[in-house]
Protein backbone atom coordinates (compact mmCIF):
# COMPACT_ATOMS: atom_id res chain seq x y z
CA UNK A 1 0.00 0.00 0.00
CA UNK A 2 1.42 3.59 -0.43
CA UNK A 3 2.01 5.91 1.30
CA UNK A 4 0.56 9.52 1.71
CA UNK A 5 3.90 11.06 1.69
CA UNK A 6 4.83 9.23 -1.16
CA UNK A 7 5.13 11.67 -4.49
CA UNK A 8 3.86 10.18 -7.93
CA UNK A 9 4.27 12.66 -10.58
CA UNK A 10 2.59 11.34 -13.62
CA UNK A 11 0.39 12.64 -16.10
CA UNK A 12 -2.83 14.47 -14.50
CA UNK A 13 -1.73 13.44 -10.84
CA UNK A 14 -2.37 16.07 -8.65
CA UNK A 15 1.87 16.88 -8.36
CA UNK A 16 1.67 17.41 -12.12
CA UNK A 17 -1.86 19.43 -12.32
CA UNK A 18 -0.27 21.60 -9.42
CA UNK A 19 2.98 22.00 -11.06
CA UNK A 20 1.02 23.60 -14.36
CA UNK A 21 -1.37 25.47 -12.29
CA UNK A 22 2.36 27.03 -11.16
CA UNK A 23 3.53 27.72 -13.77
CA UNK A 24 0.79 29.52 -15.49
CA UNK A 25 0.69 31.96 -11.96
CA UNK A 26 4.14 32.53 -12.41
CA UNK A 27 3.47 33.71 -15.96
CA UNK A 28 0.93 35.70 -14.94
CA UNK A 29 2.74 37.29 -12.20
CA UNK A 30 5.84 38.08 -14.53
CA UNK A 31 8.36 35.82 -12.36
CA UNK A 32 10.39 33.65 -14.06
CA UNK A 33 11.05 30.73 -13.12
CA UNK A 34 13.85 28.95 -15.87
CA UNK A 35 16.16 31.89 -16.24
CA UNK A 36 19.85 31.16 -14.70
CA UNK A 37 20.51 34.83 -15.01
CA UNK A 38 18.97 38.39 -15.20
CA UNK A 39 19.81 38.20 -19.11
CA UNK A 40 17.70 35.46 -19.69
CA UNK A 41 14.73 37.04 -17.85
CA UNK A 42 12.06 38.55 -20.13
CA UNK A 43 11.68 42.37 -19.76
CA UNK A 44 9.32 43.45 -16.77
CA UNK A 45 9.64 39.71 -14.93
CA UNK A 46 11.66 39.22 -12.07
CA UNK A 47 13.34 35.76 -11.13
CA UNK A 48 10.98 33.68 -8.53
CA UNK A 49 13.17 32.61 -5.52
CA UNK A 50 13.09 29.81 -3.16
CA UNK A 51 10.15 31.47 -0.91
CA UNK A 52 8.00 32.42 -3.98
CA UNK A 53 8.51 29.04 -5.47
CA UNK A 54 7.65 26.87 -2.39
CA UNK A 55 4.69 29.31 -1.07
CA UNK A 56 3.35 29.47 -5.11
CA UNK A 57 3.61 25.67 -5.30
CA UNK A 58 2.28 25.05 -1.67
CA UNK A 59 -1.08 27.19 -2.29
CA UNK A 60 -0.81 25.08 -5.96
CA UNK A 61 -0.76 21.59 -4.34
CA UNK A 62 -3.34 22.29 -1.76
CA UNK A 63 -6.26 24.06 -4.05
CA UNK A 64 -6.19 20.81 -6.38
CA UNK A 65 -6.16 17.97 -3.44
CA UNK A 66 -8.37 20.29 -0.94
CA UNK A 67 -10.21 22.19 -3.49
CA UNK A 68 -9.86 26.50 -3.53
CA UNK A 69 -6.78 27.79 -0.98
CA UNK A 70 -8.07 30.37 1.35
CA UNK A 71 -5.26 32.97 1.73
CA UNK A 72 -4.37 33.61 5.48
């Protein structure tokens, strides 16, 4: 039997539906996400870092198992 804390990341799981609910925000918000340096980042975004990422992601994860994320 698995686990809960196990990850499966296949196709429509609710990692992977997270993961593009990401990155469309981030695309939305202008934050890039891919770019290893300020040259590669598109004019107006700003790079995501570690606490936008995990936060963005977080809320992500927890609106498609729970249903809507309610801001605190």
């Amino acid at each position: 039997m698995a686990d809960k804390s196990d990850i499966h990341i296949g196709e429509n799981s609710p990692e992977e539906v997270a993961l593009k609910l990401f990155q469309m925000i981030a695309a939305v918000e202008k934050k890039s996400t891919t770019g290893s340096d300020e040259s590669e980042i598109k004019a107006g975004w700003t790079k995501a870092d570690k606490a936008y990422i995990l936060k963005t992601y977080g809320e992500c994860l927890t609106t498609v198992r729970d249903g809507w994320y309610q801001p605190q």
